[in-house]
Protein backbone atom coordinates (compact mmCIF):
# COMPACT_ATOMS: atom_id res chain seq x y z
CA UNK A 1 51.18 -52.10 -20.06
CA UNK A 2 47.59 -52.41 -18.63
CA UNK A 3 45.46 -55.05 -19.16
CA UNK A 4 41.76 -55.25 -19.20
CA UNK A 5 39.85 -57.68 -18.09
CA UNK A 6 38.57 -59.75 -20.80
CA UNK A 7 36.98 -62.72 -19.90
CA UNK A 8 34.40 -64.15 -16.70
CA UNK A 9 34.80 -67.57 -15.54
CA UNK A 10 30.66 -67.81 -14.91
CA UNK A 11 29.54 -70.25 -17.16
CA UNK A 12 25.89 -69.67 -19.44
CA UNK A 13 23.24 -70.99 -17.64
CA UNK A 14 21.37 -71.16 -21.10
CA UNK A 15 21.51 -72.74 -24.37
CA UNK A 16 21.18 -69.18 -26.06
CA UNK A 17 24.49 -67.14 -26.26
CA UNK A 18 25.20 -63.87 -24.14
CA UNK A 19 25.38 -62.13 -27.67
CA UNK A 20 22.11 -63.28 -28.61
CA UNK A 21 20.05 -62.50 -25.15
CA UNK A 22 22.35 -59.34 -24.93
CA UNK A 23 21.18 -58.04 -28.27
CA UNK A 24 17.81 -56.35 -27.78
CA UNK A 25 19.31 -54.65 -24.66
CA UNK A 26 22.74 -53.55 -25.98
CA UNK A 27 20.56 -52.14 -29.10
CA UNK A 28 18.16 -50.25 -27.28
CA UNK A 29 21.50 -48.52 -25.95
CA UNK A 30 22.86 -47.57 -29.08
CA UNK A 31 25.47 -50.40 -28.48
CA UNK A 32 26.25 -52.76 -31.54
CA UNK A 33 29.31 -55.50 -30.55
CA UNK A 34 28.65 -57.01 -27.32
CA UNK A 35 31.50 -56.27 -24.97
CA UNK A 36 33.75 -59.03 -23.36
CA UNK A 37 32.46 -60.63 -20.06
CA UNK A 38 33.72 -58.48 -17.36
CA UNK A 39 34.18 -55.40 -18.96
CA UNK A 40 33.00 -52.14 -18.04
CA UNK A 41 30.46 -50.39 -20.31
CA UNK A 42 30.33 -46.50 -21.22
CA UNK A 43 27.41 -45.21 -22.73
CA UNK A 44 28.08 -44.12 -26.26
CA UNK A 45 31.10 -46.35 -26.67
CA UNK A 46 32.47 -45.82 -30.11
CA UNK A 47 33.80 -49.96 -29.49
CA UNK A 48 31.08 -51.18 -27.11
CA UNK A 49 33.49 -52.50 -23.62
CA UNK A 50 36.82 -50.74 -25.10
CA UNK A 51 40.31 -52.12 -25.71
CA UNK A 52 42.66 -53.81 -23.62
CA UNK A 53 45.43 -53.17 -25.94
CA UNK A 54 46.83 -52.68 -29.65
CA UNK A 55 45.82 -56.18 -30.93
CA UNK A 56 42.74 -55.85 -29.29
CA UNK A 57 42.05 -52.56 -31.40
CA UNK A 58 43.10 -54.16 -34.66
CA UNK A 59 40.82 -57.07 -33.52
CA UNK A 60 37.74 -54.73 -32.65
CA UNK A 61 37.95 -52.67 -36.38
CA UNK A 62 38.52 -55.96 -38.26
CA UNK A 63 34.57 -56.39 -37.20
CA UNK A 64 33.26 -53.06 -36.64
CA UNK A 65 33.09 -50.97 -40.21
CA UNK A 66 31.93 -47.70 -37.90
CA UNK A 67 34.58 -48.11 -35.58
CA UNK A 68 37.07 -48.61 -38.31
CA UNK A 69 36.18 -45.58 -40.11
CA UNK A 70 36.68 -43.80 -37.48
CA UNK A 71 39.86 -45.44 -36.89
CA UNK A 72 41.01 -45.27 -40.38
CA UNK A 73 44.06 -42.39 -39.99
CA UNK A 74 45.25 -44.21 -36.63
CA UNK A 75 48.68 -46.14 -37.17
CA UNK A 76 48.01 -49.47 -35.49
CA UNK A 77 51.60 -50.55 -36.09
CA UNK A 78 52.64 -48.18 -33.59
CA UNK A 79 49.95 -48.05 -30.80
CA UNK A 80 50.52 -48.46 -27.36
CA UNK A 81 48.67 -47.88 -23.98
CA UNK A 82 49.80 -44.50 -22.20
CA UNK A 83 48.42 -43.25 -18.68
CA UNK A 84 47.11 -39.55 -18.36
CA UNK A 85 49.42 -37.69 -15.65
CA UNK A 86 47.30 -34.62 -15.22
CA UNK A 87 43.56 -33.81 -15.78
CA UNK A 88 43.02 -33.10 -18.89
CA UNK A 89 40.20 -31.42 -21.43
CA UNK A 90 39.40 -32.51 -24.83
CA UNK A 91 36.85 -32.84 -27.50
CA UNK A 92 35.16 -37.02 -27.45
CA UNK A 93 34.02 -38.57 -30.02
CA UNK A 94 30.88 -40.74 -29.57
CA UNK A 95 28.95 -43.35 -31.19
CA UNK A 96 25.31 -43.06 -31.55
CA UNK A 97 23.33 -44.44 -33.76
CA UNK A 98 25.89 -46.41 -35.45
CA UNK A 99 27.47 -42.69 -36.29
CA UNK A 100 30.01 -41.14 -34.84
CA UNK A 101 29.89 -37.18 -33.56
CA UNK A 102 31.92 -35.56 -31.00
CA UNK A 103 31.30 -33.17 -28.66
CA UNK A 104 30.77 -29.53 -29.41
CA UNK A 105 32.76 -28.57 -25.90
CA UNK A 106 35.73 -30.11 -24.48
CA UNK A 107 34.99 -32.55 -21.42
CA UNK A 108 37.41 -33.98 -18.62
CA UNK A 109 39.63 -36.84 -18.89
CA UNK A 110 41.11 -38.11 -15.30
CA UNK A 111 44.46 -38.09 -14.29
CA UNK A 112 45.09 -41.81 -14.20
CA UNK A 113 42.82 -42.67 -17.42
CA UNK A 114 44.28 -45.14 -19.82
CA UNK A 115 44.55 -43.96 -23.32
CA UNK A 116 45.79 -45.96 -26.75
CA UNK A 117 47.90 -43.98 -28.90
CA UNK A 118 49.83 -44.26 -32.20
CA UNK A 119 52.01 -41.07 -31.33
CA UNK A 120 49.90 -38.71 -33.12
CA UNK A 121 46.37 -39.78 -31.96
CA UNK A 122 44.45 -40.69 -29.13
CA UNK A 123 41.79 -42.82 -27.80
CA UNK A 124 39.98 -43.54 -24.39
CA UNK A 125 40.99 -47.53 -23.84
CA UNK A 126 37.89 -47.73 -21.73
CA UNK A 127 35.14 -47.08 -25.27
CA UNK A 128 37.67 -45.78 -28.00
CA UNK A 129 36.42 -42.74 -28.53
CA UNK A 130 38.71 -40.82 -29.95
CA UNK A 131 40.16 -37.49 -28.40
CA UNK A 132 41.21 -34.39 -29.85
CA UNK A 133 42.47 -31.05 -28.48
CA UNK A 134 41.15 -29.20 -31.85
CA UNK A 135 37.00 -28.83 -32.49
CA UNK A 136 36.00 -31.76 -34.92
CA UNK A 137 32.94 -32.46 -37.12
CA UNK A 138 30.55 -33.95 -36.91
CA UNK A 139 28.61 -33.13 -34.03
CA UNK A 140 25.10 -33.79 -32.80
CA UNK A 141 22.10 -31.58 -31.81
CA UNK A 142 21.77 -34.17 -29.23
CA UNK A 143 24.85 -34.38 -27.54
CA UNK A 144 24.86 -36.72 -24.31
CA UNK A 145 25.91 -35.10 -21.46
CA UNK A 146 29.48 -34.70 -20.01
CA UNK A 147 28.28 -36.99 -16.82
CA UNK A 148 26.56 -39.43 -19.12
CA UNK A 149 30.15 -40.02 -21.39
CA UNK A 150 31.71 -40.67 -18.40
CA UNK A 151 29.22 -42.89 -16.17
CA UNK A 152 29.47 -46.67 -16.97
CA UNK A 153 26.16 -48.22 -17.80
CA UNK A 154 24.07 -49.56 -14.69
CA UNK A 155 24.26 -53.16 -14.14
CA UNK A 156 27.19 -53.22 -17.51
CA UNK A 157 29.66 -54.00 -15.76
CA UNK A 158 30.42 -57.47 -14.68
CA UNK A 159 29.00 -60.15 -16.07
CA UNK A 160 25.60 -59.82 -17.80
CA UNK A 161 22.97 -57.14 -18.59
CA UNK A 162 19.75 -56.69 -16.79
CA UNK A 163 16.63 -58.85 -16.22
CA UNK A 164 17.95 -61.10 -19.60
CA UNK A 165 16.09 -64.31 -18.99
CA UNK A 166 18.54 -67.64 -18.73
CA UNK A 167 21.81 -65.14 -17.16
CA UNK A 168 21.63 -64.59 -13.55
């Protein structure tokens, strides 16, 4: 199965941690857990740089008492990584806040995505927000847009936010 990237071989220029010049930014977001180096970042990640796989999940909720909440009726034991083969349309949940909503219309999910599953459930790998075909509660009078769920945050990918003094 896929594997994510997880890790950048740049070395910290600084004597202060990613996490803690990343902080301030990844709050103002709505972001708590600092994503991996390298990873791609949605807004409104329900696990701030997704999952790369099963044990990553477990991993991610061991920390993350939102996240895990959310995640509390999905059977870890028997997740795996499964690629969409057609377009598809489903409700998202999202994290905002530190709560989680989902969408009050169904949005598009791209042939091709990568999605974690336990058989019965579903999750985007890319943020873990969950997926469902049915409506779900709760949702938000100020739902982010269909083009904001699905466009990564400038400058999030790679290897450092922006303008953080001591990361180039």
């Amino acid at each position: 199965h896929p594997v994510l990237p997880g890790k950048s071989n740049v070395a910290e220029p600084s004597k202060l941690s990613y996490n803690q010049l990343a902080s301030p930014w990844l709050q103002q977001r709505g972001l708590s857990n600092p994503p991996a180096f390298g990873r791609t970042v949605y807004p409104f990640s329900v696990i701030v740089g997704g999952i790369a796989d099963a044990d990553d999940l477990r991993s991610s909720l061991a920390k993350d008492r939102v996240a895990a909440t959310h995640f509390s009726d999905f059977d870890i034991e028997h997740a795996r990584i499964v690629r969409l083969n057609t377009d598809k349309t489903a409700y998202v949940s999202y994290r905002m806040n530190n709560q989680i909503y989902w969408t009050r219309k169904r949005i598009k999910l791209t042939k091709g995505e990568f999605l974690v599953t336990d058989g019965k459930n579903y999750a985007r790998t890319r943020c873990a927000n969950r997926i469902s075909d049915e409506r779900q509660a709760p949702v938000s009078t100020e739902q982010p847009s269909e083009l904001t769920l699905n466009t990564p945050l400038p400058n999030a990918a790679g290897h450092s936010p922006p303008a953080l003094p001591g990361i180039r």
